[in-house]
C-alpha atoms as a PDB file:
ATOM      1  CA  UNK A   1     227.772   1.862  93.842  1.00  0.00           C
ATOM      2  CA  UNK A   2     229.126   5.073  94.883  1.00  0.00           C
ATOM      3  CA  UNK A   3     228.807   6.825  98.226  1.00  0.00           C
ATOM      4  CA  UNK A   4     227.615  10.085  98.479  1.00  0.00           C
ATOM      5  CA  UNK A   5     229.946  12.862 100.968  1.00  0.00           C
ATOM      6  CA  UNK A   6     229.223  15.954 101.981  1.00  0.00           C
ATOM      7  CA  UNK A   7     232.375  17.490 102.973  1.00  0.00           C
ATOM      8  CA  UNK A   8     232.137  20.975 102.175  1.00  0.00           C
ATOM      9  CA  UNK A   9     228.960  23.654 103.397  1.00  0.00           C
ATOM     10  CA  UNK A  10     229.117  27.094 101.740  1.00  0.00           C
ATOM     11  CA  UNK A  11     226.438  29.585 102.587  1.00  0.00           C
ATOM     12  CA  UNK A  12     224.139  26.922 104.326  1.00  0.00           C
ATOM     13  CA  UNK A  13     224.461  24.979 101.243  1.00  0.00           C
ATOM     14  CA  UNK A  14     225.746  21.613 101.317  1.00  0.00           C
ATOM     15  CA  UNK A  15     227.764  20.478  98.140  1.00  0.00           C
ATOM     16  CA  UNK A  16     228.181  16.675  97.706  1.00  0.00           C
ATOM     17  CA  UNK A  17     231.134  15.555  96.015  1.00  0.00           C
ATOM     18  CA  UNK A  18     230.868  11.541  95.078  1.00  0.00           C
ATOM     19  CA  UNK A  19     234.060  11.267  93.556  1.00  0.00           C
ATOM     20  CA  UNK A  20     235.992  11.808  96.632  1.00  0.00           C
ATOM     21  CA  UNK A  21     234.811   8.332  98.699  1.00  0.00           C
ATOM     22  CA  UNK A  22     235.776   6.811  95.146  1.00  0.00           C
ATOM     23  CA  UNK A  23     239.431   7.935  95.930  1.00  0.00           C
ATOM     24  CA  UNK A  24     239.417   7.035  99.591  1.00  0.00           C
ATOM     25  CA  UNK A  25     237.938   4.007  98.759  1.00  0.00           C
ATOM     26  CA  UNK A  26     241.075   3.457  96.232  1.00  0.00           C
ATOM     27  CA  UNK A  27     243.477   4.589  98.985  1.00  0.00           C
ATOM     28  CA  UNK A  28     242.044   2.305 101.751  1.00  0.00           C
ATOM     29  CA  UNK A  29     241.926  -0.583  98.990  1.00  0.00           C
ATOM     30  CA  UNK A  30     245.803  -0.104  98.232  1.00  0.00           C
ATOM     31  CA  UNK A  31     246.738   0.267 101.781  1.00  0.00           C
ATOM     32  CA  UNK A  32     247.595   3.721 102.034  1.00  0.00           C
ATOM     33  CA  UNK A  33     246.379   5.642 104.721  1.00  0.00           C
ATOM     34  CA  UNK A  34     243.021   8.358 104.050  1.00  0.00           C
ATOM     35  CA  UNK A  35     244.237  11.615 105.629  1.00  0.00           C
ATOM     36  CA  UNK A  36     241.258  13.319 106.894  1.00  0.00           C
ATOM     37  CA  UNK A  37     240.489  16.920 105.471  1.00  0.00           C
ATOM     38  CA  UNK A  38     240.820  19.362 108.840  1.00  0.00           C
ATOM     39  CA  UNK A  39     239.900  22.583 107.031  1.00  0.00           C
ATOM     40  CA  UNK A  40     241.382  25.400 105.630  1.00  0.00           C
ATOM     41  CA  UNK A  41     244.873  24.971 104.773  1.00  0.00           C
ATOM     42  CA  UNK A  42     247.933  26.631 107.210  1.00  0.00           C
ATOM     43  CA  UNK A  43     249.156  29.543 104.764  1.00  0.00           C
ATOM     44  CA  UNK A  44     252.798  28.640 103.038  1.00  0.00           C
ATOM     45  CA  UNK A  45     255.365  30.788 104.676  1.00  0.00           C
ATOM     46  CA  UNK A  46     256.756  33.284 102.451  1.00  0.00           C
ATOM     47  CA  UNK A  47     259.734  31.713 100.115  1.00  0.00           C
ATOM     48  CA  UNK A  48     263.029  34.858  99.911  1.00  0.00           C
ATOM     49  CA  UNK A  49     265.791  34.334  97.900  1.00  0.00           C
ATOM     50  CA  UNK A  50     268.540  36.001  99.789  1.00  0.00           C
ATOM     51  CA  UNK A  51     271.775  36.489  97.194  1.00  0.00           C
ATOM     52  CA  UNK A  52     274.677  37.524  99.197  1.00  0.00           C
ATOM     53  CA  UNK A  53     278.565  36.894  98.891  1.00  0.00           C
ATOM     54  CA  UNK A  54     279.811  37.148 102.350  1.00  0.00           C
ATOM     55  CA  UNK A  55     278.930  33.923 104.193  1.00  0.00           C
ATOM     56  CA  UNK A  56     278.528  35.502 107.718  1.00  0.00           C
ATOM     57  CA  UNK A  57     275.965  38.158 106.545  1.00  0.00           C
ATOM     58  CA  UNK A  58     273.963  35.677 104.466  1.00  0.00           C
ATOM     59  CA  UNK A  59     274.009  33.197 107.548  1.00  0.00           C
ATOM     60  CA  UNK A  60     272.868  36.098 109.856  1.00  0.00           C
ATOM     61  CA  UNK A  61     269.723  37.223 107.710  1.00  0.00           C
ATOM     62  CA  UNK A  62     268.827  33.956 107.058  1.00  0.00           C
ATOM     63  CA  UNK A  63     268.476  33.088 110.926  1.00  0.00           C
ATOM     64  CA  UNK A  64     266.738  36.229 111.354  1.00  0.00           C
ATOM     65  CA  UNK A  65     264.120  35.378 108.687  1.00  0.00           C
ATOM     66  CA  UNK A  66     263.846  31.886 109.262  1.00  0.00           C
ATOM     67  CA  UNK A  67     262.916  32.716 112.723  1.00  0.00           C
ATOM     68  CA  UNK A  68     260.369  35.229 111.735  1.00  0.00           C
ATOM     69  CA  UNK A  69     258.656  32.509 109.683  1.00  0.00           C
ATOM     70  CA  UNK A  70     260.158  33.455 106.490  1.00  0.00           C
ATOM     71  CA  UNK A  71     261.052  30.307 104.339  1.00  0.00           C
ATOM     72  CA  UNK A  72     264.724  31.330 102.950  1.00  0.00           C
ATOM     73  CA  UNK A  73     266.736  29.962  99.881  1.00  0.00           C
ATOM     74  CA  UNK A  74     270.610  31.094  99.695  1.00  0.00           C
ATOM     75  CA  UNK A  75     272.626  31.732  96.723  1.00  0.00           C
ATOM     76  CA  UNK A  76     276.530  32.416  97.427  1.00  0.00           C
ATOM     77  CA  UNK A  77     276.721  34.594  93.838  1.00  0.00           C
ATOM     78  CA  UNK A  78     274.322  36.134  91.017  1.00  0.00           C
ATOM     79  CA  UNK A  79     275.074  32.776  88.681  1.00  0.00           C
ATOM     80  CA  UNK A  80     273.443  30.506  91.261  1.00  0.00           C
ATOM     81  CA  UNK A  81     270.700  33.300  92.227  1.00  0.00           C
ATOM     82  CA  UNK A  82     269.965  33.229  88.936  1.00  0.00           C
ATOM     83  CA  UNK A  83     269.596  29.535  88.299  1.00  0.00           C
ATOM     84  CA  UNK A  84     267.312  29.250  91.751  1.00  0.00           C
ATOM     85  CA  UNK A  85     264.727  31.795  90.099  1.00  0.00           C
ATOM     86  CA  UNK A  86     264.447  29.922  87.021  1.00  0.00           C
ATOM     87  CA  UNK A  87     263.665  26.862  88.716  1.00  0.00           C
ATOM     88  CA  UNK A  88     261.599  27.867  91.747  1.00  0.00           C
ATOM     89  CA  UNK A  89     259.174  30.747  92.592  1.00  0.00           C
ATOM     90  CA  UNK A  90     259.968  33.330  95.535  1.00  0.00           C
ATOM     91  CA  UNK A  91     257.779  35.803  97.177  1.00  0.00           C
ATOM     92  CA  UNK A  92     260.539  38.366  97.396  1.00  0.00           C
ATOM     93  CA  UNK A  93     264.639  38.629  96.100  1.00  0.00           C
ATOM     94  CA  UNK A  94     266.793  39.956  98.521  1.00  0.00           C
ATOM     95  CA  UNK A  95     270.710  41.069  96.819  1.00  0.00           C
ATOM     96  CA  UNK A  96     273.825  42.501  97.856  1.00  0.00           C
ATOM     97  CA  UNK A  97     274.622  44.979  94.981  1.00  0.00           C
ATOM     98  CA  UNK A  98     278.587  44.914  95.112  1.00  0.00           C
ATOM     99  CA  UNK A  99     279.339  40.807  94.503  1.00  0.00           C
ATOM    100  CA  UNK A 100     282.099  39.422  92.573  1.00  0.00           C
ATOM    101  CA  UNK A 101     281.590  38.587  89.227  1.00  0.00           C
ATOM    102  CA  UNK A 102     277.967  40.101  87.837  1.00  0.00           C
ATOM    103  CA  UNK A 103     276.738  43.077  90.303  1.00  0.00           C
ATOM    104  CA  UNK A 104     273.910  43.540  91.963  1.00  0.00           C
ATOM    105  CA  UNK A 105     272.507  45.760  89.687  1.00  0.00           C
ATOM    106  CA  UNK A 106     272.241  43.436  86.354  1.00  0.00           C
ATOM    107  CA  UNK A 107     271.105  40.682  88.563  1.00  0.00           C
ATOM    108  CA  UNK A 108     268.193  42.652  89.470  1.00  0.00           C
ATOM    109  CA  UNK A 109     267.965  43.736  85.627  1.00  0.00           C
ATOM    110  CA  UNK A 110     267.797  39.738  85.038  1.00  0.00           C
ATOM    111  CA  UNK A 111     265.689  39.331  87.626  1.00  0.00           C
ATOM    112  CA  UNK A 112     263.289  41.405  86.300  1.00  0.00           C
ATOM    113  CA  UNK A 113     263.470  40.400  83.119  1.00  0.00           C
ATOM    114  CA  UNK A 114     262.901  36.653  84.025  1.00  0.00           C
ATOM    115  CA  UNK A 115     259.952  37.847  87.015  1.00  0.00           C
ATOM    116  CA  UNK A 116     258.169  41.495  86.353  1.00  0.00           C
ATOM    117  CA  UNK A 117     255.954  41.200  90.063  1.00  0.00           C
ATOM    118  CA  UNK A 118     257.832  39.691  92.295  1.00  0.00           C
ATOM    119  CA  UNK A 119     259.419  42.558  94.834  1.00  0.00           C
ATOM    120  CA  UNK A 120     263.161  42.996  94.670  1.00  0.00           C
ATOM    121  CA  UNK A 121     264.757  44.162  97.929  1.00  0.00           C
ATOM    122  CA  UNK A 122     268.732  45.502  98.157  1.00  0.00           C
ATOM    123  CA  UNK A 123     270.567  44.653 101.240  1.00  0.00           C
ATOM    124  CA  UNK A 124     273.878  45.767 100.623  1.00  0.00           C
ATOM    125  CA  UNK A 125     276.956  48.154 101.872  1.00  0.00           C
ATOM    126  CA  UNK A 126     276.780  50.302  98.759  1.00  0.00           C
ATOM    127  CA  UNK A 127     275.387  53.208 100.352  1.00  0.00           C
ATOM    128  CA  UNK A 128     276.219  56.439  97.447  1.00  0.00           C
ATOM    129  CA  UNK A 129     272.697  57.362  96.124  1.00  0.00           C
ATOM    130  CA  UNK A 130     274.043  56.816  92.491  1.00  0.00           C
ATOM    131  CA  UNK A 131     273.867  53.070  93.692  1.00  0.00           C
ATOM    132  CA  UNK A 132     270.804  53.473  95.092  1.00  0.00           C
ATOM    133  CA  UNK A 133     268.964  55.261  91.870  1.00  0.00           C
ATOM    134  CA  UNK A 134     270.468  52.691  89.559  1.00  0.00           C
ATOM    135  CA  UNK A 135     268.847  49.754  91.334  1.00  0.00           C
ATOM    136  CA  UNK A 136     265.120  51.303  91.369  1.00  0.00           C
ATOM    137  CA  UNK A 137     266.324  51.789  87.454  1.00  0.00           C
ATOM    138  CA  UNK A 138     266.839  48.396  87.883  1.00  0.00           C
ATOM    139  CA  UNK A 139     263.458  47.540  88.839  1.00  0.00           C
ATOM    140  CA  UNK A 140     264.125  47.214  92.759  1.00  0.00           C
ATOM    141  CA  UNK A 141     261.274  47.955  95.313  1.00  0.00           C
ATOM    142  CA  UNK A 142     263.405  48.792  97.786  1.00  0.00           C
ATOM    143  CA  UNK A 143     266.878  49.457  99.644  1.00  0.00           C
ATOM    144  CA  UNK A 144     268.440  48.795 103.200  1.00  0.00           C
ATOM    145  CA  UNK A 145     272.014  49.780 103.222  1.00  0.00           C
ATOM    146  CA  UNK A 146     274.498  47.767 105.329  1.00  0.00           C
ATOM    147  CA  UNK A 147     274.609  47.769 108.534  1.00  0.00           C
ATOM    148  CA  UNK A 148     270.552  48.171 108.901  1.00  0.00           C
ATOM    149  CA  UNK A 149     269.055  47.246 111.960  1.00  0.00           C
ATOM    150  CA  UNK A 150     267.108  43.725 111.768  1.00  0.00           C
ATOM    151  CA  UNK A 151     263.987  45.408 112.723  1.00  0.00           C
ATOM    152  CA  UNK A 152     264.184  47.617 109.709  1.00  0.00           C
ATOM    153  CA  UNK A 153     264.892  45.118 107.553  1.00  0.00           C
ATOM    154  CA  UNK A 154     262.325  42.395 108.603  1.00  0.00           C
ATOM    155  CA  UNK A 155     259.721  45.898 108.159  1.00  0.00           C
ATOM    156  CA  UNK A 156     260.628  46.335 104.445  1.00  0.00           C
ATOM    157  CA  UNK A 157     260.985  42.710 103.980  1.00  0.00           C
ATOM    158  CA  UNK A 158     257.487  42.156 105.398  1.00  0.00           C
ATOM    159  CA  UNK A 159     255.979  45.367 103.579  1.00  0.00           C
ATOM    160  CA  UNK A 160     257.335  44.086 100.063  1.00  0.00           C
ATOM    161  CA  UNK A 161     255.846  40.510 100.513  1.00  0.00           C
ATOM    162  CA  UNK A 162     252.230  42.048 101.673  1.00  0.00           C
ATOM    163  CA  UNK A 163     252.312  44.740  98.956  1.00  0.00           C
ATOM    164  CA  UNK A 164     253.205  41.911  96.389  1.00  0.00           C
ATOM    165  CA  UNK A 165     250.976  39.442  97.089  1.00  0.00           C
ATOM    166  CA  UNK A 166     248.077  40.417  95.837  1.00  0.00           C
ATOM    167  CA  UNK A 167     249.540  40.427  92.756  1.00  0.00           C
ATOM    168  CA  UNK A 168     251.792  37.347  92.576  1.00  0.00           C
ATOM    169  CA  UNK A 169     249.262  35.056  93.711  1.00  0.00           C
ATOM    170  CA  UNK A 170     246.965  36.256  90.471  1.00  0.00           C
ATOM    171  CA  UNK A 171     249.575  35.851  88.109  1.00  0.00           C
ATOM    172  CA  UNK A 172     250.567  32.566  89.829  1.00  0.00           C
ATOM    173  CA  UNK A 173     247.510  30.901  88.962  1.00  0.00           C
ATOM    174  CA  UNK A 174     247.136  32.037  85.243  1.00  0.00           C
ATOM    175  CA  UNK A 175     250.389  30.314  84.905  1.00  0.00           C
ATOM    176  CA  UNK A 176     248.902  27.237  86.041  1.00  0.00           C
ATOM    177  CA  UNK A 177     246.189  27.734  83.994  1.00  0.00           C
END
């Protein structure tokens, strides 16, 4: 016999869903506890991928985003920045355009390549404006030069992510589609 629920009113409408006391039902039968549903669910904080050789710097913005609520992944060179985007999903790439090895700029080429909506942010000491117009070649959003103040970079970190996620959050969900 199954149990009807209501556990979900839209627009003075009540929708029953009889399936879901099957499942708690299950749970409670294989000892495992039935978490009760307390609404909407908390927003995901934001998920950066900072890419930046110099250890103090990277440690420094990291702190400084984690404490603003920013979720933060760190990659020491382009190879491992690289091998983090294939394998998870950011909101936003944060790199240093003058790294050992592959620069800045082709990582953000890459980037791009693998990821066409999701924002691309240099933080870096390169500060000619060749450097700058070959990274918005690139396909970069936007560009702090070294030493920026941490207010002006949490403002065009935040700006990227709320410009972008109208738009990543679509395309997220025809990939899971």
């Amino acid at each position: 016999m199954l149990t009807w629920i209501r556990n979900r009113v839209i627009a003075r409408q009540v929708i029953d869903y009889p399936i879901i006391e099957v499942l708690r039902e299950c749970r409670r039968a294989a000892g495992l506890t039935v978490r009760k549903w307390g609404g909407d669910m908390p927003p995901a904080k934001p998920r950066i991928l900072f890419v930046e050789d110099d250890t103090d710097t990277r440690e420094l913005v990291a702190y400084v985003l984690t404490r603003e609520n920013y979720q933060v992944q760190l990659a020491e060179n382009a190879e491992q920045g690289m091998e983090f985007a294939q394998s998870k999903s950011f909101d936003l790439f944060v790199i240093d355009n003058w790294m050992p090895g592959v620069s800045g700029i082709d990582l953000c080429a890459r980037l791009r390549e693998l990821n066409p909506l999701t924002p691309i942010l240099f933080f870096s000491g390169a500060v000619y404006e060749q450097d700058k117009r070959e990274a918005i070649a690139a396909g970069a959003q936007g560009y702090l030069t070294k030493p920026a103040s941490l207010d002006e970079l949490l403002a065009e970190v935040s700006r990227l992510i709320s410009d972008a996620r109208p738009l990543t959050s679509s395309a997220r969900c025809f990939e899971a589609a």
